[in-house]
N, C-alpha and C. Protein backbone atom coordinates (compact mmCIF):
# COMPACT_ATOMS: atom_id res chain seq x y z
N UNK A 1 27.23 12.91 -49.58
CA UNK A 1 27.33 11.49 -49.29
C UNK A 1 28.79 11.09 -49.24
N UNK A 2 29.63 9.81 -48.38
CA UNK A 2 30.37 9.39 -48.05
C UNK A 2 31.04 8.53 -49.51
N UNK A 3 32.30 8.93 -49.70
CA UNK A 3 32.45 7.76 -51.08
C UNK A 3 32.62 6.79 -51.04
N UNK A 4 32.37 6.10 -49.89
CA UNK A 4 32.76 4.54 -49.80
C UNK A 4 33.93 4.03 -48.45
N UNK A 5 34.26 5.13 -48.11
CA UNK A 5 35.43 5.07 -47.18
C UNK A 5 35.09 4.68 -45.81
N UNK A 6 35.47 3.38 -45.43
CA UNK A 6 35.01 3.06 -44.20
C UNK A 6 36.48 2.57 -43.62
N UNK A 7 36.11 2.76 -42.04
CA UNK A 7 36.71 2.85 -40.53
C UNK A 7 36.76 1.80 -40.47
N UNK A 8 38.02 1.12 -39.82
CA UNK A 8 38.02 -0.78 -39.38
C UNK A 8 38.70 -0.35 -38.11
N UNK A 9 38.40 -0.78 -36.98
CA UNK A 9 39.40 -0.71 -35.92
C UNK A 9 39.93 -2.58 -35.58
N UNK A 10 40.93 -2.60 -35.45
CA UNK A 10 41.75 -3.46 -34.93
C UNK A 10 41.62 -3.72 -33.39
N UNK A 11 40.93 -4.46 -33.04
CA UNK A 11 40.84 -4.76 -31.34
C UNK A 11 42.22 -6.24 -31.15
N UNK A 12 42.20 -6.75 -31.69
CA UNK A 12 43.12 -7.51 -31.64
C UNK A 12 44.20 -7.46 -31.02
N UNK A 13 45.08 -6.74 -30.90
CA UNK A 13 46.44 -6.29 -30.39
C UNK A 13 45.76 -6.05 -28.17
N UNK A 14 44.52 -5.88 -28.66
CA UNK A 14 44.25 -5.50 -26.66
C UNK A 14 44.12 -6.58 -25.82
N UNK A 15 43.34 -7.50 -26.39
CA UNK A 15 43.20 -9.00 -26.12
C UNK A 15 44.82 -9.95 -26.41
N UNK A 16 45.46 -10.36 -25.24
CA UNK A 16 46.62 -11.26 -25.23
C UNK A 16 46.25 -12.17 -24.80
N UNK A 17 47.24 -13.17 -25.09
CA UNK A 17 47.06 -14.58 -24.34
C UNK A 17 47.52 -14.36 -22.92
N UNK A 18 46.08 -14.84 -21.79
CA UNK A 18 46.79 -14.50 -20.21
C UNK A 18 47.60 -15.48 -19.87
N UNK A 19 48.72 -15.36 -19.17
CA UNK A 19 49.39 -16.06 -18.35
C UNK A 19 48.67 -16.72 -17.22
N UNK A 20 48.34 -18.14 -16.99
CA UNK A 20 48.68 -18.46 -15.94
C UNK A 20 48.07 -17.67 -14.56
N UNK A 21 46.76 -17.13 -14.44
CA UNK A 21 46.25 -16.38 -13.01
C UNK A 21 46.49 -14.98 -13.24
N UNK A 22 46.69 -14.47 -14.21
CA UNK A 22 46.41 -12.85 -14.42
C UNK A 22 45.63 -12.75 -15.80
N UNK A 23 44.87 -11.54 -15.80
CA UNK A 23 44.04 -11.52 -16.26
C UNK A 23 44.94 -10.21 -17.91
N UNK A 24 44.36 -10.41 -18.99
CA UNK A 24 45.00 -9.49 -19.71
C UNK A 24 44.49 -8.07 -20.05
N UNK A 25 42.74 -8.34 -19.83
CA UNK A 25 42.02 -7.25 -19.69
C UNK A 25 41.57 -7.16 -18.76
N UNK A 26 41.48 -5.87 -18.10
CA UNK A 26 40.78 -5.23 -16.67
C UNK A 26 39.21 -5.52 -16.92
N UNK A 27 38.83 -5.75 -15.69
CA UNK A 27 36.97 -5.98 -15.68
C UNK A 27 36.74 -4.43 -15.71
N UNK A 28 35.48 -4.18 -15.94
CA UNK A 28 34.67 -2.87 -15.82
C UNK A 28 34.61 -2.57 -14.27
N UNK A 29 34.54 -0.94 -14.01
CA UNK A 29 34.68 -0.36 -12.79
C UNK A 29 32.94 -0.87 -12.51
N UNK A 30 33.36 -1.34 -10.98
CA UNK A 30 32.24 -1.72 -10.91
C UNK A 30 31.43 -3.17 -10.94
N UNK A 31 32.07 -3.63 -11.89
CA UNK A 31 32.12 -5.43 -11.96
C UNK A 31 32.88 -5.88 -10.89
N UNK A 32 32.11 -7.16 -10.36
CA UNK A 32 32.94 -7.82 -9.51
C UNK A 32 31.83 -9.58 -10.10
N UNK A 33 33.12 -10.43 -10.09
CA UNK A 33 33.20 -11.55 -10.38
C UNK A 33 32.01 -12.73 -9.13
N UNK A 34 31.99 -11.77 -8.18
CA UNK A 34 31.65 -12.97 -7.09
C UNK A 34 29.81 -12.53 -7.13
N UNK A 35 29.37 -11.40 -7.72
CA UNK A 35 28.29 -11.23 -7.94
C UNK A 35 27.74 -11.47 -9.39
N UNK A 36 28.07 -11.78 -10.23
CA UNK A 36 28.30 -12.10 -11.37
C UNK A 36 27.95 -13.56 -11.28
N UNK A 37 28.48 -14.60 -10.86
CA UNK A 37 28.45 -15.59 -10.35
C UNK A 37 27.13 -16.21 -9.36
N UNK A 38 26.56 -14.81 -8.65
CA UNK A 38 25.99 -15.71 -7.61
C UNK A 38 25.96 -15.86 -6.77
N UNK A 39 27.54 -16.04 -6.17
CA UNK A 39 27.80 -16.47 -4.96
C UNK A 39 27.83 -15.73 -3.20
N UNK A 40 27.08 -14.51 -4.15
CA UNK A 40 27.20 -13.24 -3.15
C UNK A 40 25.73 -12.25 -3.65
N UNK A 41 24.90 -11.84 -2.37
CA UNK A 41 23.93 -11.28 -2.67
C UNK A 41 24.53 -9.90 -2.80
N UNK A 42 23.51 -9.35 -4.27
CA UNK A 42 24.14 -8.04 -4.16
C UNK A 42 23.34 -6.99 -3.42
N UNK A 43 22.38 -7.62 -3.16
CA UNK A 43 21.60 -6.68 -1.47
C UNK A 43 22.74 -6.79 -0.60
N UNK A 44 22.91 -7.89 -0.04
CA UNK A 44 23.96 -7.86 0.95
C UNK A 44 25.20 -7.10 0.88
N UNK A 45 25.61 -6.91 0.00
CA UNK A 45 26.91 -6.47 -0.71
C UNK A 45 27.10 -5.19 -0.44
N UNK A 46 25.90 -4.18 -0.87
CA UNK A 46 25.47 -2.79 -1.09
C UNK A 46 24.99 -2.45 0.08
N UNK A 47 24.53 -3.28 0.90
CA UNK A 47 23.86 -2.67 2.18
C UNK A 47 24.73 -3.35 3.36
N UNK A 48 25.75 -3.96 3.14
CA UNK A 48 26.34 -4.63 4.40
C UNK A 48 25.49 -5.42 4.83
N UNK A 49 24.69 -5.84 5.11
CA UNK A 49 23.76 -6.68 5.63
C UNK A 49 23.66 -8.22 5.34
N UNK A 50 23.06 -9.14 6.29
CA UNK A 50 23.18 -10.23 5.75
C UNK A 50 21.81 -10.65 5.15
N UNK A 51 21.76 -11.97 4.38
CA UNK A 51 20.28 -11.95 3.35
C UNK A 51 19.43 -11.90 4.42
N UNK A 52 18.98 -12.41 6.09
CA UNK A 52 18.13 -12.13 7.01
C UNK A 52 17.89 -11.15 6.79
N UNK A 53 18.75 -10.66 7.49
CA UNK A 53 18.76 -8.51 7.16
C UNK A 53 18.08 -8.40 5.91
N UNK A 54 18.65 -8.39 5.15
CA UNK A 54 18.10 -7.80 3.96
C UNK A 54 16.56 -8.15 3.44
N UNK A 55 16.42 -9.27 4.20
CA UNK A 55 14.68 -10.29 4.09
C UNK A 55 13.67 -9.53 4.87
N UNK A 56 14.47 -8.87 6.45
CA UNK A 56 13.49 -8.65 6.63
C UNK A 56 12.95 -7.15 6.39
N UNK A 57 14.37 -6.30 6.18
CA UNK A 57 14.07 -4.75 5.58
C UNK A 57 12.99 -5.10 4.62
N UNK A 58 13.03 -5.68 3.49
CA UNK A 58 12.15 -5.71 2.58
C UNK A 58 10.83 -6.45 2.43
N UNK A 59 10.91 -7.04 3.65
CA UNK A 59 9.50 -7.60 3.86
C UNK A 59 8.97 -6.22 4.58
N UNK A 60 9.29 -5.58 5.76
CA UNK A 60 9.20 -4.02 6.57
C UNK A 60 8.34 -3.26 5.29
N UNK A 61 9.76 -2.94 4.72
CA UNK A 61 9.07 -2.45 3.56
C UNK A 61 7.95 -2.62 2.63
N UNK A 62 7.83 -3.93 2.01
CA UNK A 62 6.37 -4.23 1.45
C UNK A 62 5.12 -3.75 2.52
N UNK A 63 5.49 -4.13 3.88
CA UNK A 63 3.91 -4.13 5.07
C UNK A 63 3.38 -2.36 4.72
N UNK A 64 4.98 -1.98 4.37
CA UNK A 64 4.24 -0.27 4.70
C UNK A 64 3.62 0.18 3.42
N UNK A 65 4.05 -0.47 2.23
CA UNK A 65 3.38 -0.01 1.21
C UNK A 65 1.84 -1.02 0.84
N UNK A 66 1.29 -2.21 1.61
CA UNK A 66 0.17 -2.81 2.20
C UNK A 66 -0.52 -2.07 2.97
N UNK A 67 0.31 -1.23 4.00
CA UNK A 67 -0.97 -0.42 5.20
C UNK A 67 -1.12 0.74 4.26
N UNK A 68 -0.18 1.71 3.58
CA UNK A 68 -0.48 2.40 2.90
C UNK A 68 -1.81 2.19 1.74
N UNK A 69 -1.77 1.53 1.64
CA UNK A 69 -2.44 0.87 0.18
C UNK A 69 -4.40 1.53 0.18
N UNK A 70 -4.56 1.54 1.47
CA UNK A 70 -5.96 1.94 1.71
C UNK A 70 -6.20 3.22 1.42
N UNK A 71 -4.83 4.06 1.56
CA UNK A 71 -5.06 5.57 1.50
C UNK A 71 -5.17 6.01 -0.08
N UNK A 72 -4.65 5.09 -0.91
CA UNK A 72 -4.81 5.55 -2.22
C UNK A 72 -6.05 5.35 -2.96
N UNK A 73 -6.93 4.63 -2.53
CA UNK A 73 -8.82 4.81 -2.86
C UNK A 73 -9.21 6.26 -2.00
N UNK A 74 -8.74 6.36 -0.82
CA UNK A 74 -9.80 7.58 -0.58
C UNK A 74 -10.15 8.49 -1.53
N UNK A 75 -8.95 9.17 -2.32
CA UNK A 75 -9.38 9.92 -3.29
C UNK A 75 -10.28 9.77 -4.24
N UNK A 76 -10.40 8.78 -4.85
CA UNK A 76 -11.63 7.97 -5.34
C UNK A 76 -12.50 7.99 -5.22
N UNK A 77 -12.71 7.18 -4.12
CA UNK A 77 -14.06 7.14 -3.55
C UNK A 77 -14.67 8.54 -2.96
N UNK A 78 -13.97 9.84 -2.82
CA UNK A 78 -14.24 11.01 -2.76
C UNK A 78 -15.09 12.03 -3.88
N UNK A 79 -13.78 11.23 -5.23
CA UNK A 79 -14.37 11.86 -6.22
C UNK A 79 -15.93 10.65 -6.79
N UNK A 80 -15.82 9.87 -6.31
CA UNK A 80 -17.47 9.30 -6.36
C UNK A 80 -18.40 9.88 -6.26
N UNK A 81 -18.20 10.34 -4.52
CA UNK A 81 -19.37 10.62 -4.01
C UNK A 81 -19.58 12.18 -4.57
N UNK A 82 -18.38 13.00 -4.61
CA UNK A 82 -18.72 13.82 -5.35
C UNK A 82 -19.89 14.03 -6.14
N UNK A 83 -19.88 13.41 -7.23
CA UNK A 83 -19.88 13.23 -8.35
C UNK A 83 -21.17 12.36 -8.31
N UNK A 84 -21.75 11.60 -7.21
CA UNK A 84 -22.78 10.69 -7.12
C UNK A 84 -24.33 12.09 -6.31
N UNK A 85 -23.46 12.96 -5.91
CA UNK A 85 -24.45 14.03 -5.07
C UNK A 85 -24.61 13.96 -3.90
N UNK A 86 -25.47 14.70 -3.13
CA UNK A 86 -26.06 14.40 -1.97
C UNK A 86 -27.49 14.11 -1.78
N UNK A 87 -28.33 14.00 -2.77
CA UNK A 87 -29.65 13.80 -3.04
C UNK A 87 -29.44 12.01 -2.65
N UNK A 88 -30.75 11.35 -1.80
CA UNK A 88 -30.69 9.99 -1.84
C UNK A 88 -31.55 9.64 -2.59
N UNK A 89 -30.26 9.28 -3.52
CA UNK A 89 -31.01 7.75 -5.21
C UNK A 89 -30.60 6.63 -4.97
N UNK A 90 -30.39 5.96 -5.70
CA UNK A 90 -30.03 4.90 -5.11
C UNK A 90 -28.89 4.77 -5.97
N UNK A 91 -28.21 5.52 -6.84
CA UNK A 91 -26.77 5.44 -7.12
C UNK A 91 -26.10 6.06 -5.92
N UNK A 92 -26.48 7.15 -5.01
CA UNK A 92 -25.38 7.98 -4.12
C UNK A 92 -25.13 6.97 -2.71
N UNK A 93 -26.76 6.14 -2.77
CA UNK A 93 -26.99 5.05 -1.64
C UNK A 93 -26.03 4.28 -2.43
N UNK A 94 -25.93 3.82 -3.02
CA UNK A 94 -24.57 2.20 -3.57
C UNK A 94 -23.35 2.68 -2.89
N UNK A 95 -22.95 3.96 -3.36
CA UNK A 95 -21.66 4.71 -3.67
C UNK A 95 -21.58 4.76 -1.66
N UNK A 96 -22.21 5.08 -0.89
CA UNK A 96 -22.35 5.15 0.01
C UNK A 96 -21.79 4.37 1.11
N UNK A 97 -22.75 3.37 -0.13
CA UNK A 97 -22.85 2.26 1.19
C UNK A 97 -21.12 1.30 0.66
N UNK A 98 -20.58 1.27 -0.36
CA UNK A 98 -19.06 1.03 -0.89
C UNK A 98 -18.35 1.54 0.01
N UNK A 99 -18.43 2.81 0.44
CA UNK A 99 -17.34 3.87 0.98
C UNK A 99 -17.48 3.14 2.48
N UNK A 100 -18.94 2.79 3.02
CA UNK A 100 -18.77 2.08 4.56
C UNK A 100 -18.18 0.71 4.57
N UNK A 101 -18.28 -0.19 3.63
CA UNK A 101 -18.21 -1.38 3.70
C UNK A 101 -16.64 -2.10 3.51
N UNK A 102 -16.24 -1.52 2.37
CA UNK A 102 -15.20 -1.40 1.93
C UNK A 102 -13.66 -0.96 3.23
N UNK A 103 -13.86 -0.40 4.13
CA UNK A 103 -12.68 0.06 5.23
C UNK A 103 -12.96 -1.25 6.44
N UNK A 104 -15.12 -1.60 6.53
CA UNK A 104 -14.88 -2.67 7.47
C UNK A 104 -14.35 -3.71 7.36
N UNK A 105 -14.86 -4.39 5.51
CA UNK A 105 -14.27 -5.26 5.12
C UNK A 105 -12.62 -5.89 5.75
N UNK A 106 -11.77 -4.44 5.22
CA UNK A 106 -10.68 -4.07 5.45
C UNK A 106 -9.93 -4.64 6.53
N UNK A 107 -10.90 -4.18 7.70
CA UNK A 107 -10.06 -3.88 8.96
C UNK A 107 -10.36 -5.36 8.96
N UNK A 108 -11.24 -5.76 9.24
CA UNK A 108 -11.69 -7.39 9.60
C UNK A 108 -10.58 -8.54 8.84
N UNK A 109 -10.04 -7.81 8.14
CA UNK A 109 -9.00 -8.86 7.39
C UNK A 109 -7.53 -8.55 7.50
N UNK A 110 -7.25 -7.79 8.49
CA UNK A 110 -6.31 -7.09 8.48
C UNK A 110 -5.02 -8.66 8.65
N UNK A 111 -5.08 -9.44 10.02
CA UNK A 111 -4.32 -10.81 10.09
C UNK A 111 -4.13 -11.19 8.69
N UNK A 112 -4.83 -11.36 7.82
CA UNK A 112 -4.77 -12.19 6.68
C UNK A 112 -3.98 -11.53 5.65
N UNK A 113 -4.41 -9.97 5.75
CA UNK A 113 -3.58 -9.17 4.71
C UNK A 113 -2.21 -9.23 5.38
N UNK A 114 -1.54 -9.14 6.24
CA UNK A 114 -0.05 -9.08 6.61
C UNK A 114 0.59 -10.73 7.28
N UNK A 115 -0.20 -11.50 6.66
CA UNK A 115 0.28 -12.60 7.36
C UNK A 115 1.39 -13.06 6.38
N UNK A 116 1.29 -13.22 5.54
CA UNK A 116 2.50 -13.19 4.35
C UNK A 116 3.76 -12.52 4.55
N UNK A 117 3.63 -11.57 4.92
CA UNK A 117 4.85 -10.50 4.93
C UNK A 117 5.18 -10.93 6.61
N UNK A 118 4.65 -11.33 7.49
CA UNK A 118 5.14 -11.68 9.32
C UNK A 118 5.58 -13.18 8.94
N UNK A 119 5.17 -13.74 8.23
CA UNK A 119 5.82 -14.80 8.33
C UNK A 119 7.68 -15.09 8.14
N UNK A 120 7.77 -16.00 8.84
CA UNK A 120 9.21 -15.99 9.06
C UNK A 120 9.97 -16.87 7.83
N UNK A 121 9.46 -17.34 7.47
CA UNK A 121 10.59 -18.14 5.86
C UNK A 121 11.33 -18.87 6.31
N UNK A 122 12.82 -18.31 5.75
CA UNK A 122 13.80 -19.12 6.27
C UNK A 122 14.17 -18.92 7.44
N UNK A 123 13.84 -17.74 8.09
CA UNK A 123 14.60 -17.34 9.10
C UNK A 123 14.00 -17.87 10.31
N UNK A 124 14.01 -17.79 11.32
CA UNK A 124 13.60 -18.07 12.47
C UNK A 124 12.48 -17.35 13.47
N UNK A 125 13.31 -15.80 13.10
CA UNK A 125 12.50 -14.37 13.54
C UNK A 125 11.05 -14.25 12.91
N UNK A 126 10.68 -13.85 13.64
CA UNK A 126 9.52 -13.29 13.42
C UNK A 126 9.22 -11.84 13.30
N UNK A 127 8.67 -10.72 12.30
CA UNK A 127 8.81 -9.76 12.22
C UNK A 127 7.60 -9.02 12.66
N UNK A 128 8.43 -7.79 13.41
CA UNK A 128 7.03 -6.93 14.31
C UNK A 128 6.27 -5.67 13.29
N UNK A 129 4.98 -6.14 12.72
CA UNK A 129 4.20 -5.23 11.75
C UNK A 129 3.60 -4.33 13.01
N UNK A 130 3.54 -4.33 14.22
CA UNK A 130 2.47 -3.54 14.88
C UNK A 130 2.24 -2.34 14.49
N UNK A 131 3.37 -1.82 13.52
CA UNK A 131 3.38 0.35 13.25
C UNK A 131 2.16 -0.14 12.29
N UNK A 132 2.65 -1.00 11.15
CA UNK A 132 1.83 -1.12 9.92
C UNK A 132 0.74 -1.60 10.00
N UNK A 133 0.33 -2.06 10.77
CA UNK A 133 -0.82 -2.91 11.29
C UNK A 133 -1.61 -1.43 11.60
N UNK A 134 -1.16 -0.71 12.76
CA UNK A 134 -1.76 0.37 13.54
C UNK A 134 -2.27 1.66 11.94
N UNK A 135 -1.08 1.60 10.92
CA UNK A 135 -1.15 3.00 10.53
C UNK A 135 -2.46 2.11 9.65
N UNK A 136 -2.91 0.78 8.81
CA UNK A 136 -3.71 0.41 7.94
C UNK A 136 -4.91 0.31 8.47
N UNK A 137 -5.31 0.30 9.84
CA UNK A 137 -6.48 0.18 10.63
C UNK A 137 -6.78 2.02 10.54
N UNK A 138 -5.83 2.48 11.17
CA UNK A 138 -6.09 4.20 11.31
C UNK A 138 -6.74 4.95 9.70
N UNK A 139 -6.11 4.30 8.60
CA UNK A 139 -6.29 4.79 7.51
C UNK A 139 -7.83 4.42 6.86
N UNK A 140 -8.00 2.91 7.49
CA UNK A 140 -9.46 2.25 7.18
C UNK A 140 -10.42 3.06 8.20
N UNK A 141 -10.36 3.69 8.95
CA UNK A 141 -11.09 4.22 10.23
C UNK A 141 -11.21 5.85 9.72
N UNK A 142 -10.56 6.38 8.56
CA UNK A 142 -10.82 7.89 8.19
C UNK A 142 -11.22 7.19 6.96
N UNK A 143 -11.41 6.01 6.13
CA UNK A 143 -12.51 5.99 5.32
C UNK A 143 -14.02 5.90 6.02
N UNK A 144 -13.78 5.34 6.85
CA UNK A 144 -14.68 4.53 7.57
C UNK A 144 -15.85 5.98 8.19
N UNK A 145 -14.75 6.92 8.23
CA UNK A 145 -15.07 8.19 9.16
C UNK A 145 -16.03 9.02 7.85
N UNK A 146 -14.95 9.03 6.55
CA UNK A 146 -15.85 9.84 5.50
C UNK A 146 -17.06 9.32 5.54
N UNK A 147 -17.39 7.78 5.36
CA UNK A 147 -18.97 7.45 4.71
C UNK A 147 -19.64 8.25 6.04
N UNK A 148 -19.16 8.16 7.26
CA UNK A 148 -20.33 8.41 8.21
C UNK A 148 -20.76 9.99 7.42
N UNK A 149 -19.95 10.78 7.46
CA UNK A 149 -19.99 11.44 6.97
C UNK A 149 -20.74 12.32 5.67
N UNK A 150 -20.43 11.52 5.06
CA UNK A 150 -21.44 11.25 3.70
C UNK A 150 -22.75 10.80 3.94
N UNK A 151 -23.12 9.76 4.97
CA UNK A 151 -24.08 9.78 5.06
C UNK A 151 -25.10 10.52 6.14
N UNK A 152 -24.21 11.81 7.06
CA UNK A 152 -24.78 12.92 7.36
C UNK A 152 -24.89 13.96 6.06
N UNK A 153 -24.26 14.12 5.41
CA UNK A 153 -24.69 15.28 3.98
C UNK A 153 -26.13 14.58 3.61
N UNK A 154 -26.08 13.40 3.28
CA UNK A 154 -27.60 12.88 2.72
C UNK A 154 -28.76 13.28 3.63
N UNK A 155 -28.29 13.20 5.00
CA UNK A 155 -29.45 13.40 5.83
C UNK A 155 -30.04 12.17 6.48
N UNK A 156 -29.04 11.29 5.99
CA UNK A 156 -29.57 9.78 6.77
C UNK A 156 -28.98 9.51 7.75
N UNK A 157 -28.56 10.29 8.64
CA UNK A 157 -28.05 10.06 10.19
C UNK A 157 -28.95 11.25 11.25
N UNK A 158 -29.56 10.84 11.79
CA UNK A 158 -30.65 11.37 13.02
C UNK A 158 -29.56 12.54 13.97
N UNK A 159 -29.41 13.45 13.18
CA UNK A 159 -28.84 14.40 14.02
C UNK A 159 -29.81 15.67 14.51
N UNK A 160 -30.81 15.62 14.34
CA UNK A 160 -31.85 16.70 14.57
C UNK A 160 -32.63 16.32 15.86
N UNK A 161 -32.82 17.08 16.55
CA UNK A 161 -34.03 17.09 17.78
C UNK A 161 -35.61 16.06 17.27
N UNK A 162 -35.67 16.36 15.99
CA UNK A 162 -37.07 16.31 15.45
C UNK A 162 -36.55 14.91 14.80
N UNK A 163 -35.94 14.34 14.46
CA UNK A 163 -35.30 12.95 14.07
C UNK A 163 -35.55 11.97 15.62
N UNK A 164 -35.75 12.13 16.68
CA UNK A 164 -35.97 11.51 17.83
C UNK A 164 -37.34 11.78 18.39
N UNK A 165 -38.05 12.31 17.59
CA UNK A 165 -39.60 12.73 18.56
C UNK A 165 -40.53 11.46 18.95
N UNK A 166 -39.85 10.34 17.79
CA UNK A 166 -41.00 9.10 18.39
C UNK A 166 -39.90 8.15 19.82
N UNK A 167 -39.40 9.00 20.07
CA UNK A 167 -38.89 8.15 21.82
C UNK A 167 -39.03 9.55 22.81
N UNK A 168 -40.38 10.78 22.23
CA UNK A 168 -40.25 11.73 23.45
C UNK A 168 -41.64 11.04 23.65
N UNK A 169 -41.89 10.87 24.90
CA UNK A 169 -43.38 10.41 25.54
C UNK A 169 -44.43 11.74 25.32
N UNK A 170 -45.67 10.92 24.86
CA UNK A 170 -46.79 12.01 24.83
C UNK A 170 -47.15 12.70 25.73
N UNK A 171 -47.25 14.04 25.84
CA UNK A 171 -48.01 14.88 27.07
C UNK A 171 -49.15 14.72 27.60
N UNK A 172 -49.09 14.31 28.63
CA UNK A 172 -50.26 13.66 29.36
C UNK A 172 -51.29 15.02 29.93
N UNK A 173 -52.50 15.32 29.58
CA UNK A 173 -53.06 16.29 30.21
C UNK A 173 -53.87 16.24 31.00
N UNK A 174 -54.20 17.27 32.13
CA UNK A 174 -54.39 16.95 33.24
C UNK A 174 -56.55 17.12 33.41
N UNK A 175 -56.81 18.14 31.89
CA UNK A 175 -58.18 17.98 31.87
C UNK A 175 -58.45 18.10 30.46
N UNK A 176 -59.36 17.35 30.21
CA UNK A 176 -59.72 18.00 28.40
C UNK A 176 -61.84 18.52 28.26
N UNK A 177 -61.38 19.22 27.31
CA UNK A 177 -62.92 20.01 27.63
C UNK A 177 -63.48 19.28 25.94
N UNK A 178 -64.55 19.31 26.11
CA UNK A 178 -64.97 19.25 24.83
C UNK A 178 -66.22 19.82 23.88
């Protein structure tokens, strides 16, 4: 253990009285006064850009992590159905019918989901979502694609010859004996 002996440092002597428009201590590398303040965006600053610019990169940006946003349930709803079977109960039918409804929902709202982020604010411009628009419809359309899907494993989609026999016309015969 320590016997008592303690360290004092003296800061005093670093700190002077400034003159008159100079400063006596240096700011930190890296500090700047006009962001500190406010008076300067430090988006703008770091990216050259002006706050438009910088409004609408990051609105860009939010749309893509919005169209993205659909792709992170697929896995989910994968491990559902997994996990729900292929036998039709009426838990694998719920789970099913979620996985179809859920991408139409989707697409049908698509205006409403990016209308926030196209809107123009302060600015004047108007911003073009058409990639993000295109990639969140494409992404709702391979959920959209699994349920069909899923609901060929169940067996509830008429893909068999023998799934259509009541639209083959009866054979008409030409004599019957009896």
């Amino acid at each position: 253990m320590a016997s008592g002996n303690k360290v004092y440092a003296d800061f005093t002597s670093l700190v002077g009285k400034p003159s008159r428009g100079s400063k006596s201590v240096v700011d930190p590398f890296g500090y700047d006064q006009a962001i500190a303040s406010g008076s300067v965006s430090s988006m703008s600053l770091a990216h050259g850009k002006t706050d438009e610019e910088g409004d609408m990169a990051l609105r860009a940006k939010k749309a893509w992590e919005v169209a993205m946003g659909p792709g992170k349930t697929l896995p989910m709803q994968a491990f559902m159905a997994w996990m729900s079977g292929t036998g039709v109960s009426i838990f694998s039918i719920l789970i099913t019918g979620m996985i179809l409804m859920t991408p139409v929902k989707t697409i049908m709202s698509t205006q409403q989901t990016f209308a926030p982020l196209e809107r123009a604010g302060k600015s004047a411009k108007k911003l073009d979502l058409t990639m993000q628009k295109a990639a969140f419809v494409a992404i709702n359309i391979a959920g959209l694609i699994f349920g069909v899907y899923r609901l060929s494993l169940m067996g509830l989609l008429p893909t068999a010859s023998s799934d259509w026999l009541s639209f083959i016309p009866a054979k008409q015969y030409m004599e019957f004996s009896a």
